[in-house]
Protein backbone atom coordinates (compact mmCIF):
# COMPACT_ATOMS: atom_id res chain seq x y z
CA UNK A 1 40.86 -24.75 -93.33
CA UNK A 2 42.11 -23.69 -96.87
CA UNK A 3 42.52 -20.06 -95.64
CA UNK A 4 45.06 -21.08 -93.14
CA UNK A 5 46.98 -23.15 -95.94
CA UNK A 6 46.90 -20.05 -98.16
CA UNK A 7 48.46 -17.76 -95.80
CA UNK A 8 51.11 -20.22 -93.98
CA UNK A 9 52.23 -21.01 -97.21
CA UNK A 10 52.46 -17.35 -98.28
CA UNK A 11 54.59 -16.53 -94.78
CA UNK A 12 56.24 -19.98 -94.59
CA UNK A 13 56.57 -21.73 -97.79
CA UNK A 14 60.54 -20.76 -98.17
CA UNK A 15 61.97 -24.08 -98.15
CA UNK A 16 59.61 -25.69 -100.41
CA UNK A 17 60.43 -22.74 -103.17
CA UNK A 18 63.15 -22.30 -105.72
CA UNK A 19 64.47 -20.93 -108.57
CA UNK A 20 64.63 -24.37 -110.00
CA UNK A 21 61.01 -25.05 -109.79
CA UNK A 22 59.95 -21.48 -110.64
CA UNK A 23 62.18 -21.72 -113.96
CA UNK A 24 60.86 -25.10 -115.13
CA UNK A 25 57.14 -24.07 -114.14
CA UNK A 26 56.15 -24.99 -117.99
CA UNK A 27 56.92 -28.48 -116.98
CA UNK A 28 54.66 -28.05 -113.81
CA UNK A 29 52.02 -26.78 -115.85
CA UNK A 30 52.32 -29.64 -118.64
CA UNK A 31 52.26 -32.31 -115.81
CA UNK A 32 49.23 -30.95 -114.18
CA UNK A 33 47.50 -30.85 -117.23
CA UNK A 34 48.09 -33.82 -118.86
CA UNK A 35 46.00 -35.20 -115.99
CA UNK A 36 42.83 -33.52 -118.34
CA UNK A 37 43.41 -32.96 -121.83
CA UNK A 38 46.07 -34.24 -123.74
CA UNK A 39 46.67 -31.09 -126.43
CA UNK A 40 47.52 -31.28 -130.06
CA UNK A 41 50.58 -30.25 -131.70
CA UNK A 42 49.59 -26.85 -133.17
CA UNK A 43 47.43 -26.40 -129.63
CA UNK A 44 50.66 -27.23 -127.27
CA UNK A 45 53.08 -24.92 -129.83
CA UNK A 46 49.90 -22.01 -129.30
CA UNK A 47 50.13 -22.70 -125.45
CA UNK A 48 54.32 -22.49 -124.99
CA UNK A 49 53.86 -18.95 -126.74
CA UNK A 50 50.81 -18.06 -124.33
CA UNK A 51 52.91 -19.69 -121.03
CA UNK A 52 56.11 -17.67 -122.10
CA UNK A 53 54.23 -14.37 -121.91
CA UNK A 54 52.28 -15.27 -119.11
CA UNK A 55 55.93 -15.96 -117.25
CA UNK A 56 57.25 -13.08 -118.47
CA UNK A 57 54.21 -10.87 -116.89
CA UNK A 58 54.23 -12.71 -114.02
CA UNK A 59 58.11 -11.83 -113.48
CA UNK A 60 57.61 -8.36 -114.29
CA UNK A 61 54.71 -7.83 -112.56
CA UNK A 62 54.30 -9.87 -109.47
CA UNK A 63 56.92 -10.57 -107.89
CA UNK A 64 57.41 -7.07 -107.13
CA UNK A 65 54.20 -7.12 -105.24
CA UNK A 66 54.66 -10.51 -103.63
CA UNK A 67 58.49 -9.21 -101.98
CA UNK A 68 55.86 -5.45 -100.79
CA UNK A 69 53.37 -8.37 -99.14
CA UNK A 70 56.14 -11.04 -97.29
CA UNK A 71 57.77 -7.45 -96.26
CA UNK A 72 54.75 -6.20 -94.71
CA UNK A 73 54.24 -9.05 -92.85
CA UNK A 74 57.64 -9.51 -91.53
CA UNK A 75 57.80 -6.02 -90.42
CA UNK A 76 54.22 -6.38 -88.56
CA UNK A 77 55.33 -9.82 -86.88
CA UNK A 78 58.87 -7.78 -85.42
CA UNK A 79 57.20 -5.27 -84.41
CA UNK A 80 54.12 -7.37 -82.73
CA UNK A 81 51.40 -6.00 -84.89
CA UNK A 82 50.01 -8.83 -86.61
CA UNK A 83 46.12 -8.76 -84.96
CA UNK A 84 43.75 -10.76 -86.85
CA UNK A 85 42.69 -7.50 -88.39
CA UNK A 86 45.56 -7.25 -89.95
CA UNK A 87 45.93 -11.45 -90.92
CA UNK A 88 42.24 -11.04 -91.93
CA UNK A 89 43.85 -8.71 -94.74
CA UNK A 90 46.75 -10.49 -95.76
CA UNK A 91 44.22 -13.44 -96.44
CA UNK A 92 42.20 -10.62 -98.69
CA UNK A 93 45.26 -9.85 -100.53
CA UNK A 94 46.81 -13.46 -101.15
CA UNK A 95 43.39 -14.38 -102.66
CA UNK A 96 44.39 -10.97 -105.17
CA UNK A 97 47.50 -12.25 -105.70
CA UNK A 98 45.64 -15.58 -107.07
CA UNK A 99 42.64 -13.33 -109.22
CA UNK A 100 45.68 -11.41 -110.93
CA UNK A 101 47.01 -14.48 -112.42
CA UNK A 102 43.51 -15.68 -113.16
CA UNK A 103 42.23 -12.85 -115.06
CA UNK A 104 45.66 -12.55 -116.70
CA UNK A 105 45.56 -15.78 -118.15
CA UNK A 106 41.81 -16.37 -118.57
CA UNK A 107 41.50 -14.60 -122.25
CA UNK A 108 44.03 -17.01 -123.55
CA UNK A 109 43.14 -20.33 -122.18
CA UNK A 110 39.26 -18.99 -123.69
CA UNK A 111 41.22 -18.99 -127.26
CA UNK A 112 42.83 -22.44 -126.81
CA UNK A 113 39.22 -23.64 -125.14
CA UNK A 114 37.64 -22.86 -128.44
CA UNK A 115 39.94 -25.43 -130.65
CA UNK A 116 38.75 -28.19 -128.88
CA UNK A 117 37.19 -31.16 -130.27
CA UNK A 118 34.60 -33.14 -129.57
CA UNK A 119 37.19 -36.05 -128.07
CA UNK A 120 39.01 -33.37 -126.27
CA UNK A 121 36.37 -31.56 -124.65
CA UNK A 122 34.92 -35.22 -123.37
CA UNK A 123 38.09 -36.40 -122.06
CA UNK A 124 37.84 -32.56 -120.06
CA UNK A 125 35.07 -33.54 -118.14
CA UNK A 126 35.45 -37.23 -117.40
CA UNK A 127 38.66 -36.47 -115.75
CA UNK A 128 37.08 -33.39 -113.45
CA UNK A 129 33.86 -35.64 -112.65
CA UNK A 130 36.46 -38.54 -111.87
CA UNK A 131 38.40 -36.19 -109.46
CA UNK A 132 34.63 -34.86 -107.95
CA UNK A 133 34.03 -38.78 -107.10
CA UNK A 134 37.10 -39.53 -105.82
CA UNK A 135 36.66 -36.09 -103.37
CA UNK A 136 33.27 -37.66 -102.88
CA UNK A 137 34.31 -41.11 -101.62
CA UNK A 138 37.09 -39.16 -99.75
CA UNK A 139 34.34 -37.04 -98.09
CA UNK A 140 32.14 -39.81 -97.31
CA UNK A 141 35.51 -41.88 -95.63
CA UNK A 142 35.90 -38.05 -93.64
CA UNK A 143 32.29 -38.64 -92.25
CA UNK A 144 32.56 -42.31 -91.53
CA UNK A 145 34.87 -41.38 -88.64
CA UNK A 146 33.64 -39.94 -85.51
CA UNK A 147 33.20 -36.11 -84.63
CA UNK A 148 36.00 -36.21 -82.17
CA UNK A 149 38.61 -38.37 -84.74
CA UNK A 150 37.55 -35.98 -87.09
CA UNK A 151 38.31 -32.90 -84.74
CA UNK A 152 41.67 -34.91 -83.34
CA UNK A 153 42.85 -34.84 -87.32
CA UNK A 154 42.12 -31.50 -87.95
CA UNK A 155 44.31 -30.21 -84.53
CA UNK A 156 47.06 -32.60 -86.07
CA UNK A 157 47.12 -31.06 -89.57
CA UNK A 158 47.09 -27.30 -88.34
CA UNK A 159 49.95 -27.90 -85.92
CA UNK A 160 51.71 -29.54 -88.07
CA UNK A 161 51.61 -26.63 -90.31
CA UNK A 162 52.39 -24.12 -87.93
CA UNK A 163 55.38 -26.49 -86.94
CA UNK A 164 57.59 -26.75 -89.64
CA UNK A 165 57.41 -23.12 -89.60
CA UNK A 166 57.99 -21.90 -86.34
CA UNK A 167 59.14 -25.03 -84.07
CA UNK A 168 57.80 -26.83 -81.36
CA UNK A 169 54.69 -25.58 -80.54
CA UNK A 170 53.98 -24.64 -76.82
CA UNK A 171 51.31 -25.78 -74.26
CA UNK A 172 49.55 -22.36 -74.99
CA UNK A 173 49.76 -22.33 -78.47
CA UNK A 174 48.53 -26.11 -78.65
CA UNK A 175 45.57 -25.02 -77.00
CA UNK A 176 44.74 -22.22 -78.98
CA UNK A 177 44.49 -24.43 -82.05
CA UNK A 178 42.90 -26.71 -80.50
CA UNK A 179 40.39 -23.94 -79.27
CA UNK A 180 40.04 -22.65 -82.51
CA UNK A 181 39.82 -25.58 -85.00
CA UNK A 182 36.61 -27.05 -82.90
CA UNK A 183 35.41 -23.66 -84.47
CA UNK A 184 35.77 -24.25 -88.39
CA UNK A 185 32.44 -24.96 -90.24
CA UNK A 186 33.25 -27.95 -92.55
CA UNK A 187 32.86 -26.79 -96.83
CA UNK A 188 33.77 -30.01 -98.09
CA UNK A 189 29.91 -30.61 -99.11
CA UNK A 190 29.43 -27.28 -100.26
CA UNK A 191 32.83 -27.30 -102.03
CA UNK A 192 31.83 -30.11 -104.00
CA UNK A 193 28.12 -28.85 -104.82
CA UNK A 194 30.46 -25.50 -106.32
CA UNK A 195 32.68 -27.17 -108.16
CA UNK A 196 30.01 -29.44 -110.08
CA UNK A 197 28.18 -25.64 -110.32
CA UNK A 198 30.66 -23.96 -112.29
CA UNK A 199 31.92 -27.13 -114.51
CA UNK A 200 28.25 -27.86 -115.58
CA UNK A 201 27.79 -24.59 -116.85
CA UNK A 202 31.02 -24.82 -118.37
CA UNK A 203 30.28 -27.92 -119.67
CA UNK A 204 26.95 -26.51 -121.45
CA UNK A 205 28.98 -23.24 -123.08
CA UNK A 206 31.74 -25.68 -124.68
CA UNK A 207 28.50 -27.25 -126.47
CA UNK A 208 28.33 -23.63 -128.19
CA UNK A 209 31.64 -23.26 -128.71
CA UNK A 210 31.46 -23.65 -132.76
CA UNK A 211 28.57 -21.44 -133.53
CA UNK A 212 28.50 -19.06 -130.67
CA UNK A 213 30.56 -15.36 -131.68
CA UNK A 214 31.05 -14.97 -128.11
CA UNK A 215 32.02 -17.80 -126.67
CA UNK A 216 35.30 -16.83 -125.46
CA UNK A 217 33.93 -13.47 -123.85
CA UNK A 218 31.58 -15.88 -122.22
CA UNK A 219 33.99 -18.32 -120.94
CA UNK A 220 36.27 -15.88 -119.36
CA UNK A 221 33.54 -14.45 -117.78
CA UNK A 222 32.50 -17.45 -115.93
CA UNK A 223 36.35 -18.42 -115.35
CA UNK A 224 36.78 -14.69 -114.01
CA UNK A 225 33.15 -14.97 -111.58
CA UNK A 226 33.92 -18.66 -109.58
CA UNK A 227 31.75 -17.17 -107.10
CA UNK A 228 28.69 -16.38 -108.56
CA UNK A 229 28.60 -20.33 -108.43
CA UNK A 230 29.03 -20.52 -104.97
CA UNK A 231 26.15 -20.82 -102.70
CA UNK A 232 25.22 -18.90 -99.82
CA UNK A 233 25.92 -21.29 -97.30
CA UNK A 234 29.30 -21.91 -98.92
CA UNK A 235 30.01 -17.81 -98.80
CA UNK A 236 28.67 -17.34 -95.57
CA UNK A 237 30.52 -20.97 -94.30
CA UNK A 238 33.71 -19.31 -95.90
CA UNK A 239 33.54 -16.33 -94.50
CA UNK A 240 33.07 -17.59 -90.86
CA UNK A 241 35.98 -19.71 -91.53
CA UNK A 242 38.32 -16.81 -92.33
CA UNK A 243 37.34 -14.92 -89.34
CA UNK A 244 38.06 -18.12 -87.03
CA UNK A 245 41.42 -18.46 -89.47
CA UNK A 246 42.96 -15.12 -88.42
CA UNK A 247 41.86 -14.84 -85.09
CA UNK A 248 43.57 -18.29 -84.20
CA UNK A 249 46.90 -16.87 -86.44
CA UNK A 250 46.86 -13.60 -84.50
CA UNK A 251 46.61 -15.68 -81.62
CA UNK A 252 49.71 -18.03 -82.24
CA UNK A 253 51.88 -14.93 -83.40
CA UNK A 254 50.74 -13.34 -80.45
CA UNK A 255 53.00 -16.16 -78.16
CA UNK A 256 56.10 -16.60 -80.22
CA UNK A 257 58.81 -17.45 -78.20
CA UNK A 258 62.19 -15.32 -79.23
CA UNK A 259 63.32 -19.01 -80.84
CA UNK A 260 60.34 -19.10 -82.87
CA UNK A 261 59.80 -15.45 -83.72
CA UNK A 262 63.42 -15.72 -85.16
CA UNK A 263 62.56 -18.83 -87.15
CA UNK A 264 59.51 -17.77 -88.55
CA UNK A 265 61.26 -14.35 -89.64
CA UNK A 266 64.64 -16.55 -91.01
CA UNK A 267 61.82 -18.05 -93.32
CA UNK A 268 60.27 -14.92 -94.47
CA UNK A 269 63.42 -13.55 -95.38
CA UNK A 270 64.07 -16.56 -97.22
CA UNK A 271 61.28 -16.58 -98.88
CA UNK A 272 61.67 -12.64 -99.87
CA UNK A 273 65.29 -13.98 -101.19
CA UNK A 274 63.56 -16.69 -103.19
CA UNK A 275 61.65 -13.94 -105.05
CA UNK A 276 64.38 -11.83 -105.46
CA UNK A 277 65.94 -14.69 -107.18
CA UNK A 278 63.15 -15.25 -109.67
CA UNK A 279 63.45 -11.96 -111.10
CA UNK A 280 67.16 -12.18 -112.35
């Protein structure tokens, strides 16, 4: 299922972007991490420097690419191209979009990461274990229902996505998700055992943080190689789950109505607008 999110919100997310929220992203990012660490004076003023460059590469840099990818797709869905080929790639290259940013910031959160504390490195992992419980007990709830409740709710959420991006969905196209989302593999276990991978080996390197020369090199490694923590029934579960994603979004684009197909390309230009926005 998170493949789908990625790329509807790539092609549909215009309404829900703005310059506003783009120019006030340090606040965003402050929020978000307040949830985990609370950073120290001479830490936060270290971190506005690092987020003001990494805005200021992101500007330069991205957006550029992001206006070449939402005008690429546009241009395939008017001109009835879009096979799931073709959506199978823009999935590929959203998930780039995401590893340029990562690898962009990943040196300098490795040199914040190192002035830790003790108190500050403990409060780091109580808060991700007490999000991995409270996906746990949210799991656990998931599997409590039946298979066909479970099925029902994951038809609802998909066309409700593809709703509030195109319109009322048809018969046909109602049936196509419903065709297709009896066909994802559920990840939530496997997403879980992952995430508890890579943050207990993070978990052991911040031990060495105060003695070890290369602990920064190390720790951008393993922020820069998430998947050598996956497991092969998580990659292979993934993978399916892609291949059902863009045949069922081929699909869909496949029966656009004119109403919809005008909609859906009103909201990519939007969104292209957005961008262009961002960069003055």
């Amino acid at each position: 299922m998170r493949p789908l999110l990625v790329l509807f919100s790539l092609i549909f997310l215009a309404s829900c972007s703005s310059k506003l929220a783009y120019n006030n992203l340090d606040w965003w990012v402050y929020w978000y991490m307040d949830d985990y660490i609370e950073l120290k004076d001479e830490q936060e003023e270290k971190f506005d420097d690092y987020l003001q460059n990494w805005l200021r590469w992101h500007q330069t840099s991205e957006l550029e690419r992001y206006k070449a990818h939402l005008s690429e797709i546009k241009s395939q869905i008017k001109e009835g191209r879009l096979d799931s080929g073709a959506v199978q790639g823009h999935l590929v290259q959203a998930r780039e979009h995401w590893e340029r940013v990562r690898d962009e910031i990943s040196p300098e959160l490795a040199l914040i990461a190192k002035t830790l504390d003790d108190e500050q490195v403990v409060s780091l992992f109580a808060a991700l274990e007490k999000d991995n419980k409270e996906e746990e007990e949210e799991r656990l709830e998931l599997l409590a229902k039946s298979e066909e409740k479970r099925l029902e709710e994951r038809v609802e959420r998909i066309e409700e996505t593809i709703n509030e991006r195109i319109g009322k969905l048809t018969v046909e196209q109602k049936q196509i998700v419903r065709t297709y989302a009896s066909q994802f593999i559920s990840t939530g276990d496997e997403w879980l055992k992952y995430r508890r991978n890579i943050q207990n080996a993070a978990r052991k390197l911040f031990v060495t943080r105060t003695f070890n020369s290369d602990f920064e090199r190390d720790l951008v490694t393993l922020m820069q190689n998430p998947d050598s923590y996956k497991t092969d029934v998580y990659k292979q579960s993934s993978g399916h789950n892609m291949t059902v994603t863009a045949t069922l979004i081929s699909e869909i684009f496949s029966t656009l109505t004119d109403n919809q197909r005008e909609r859906l390309i009103e909201n990519i230009n939007d969104l292209i607008n957005t961008v262009e926005n961002f960069k003055d």
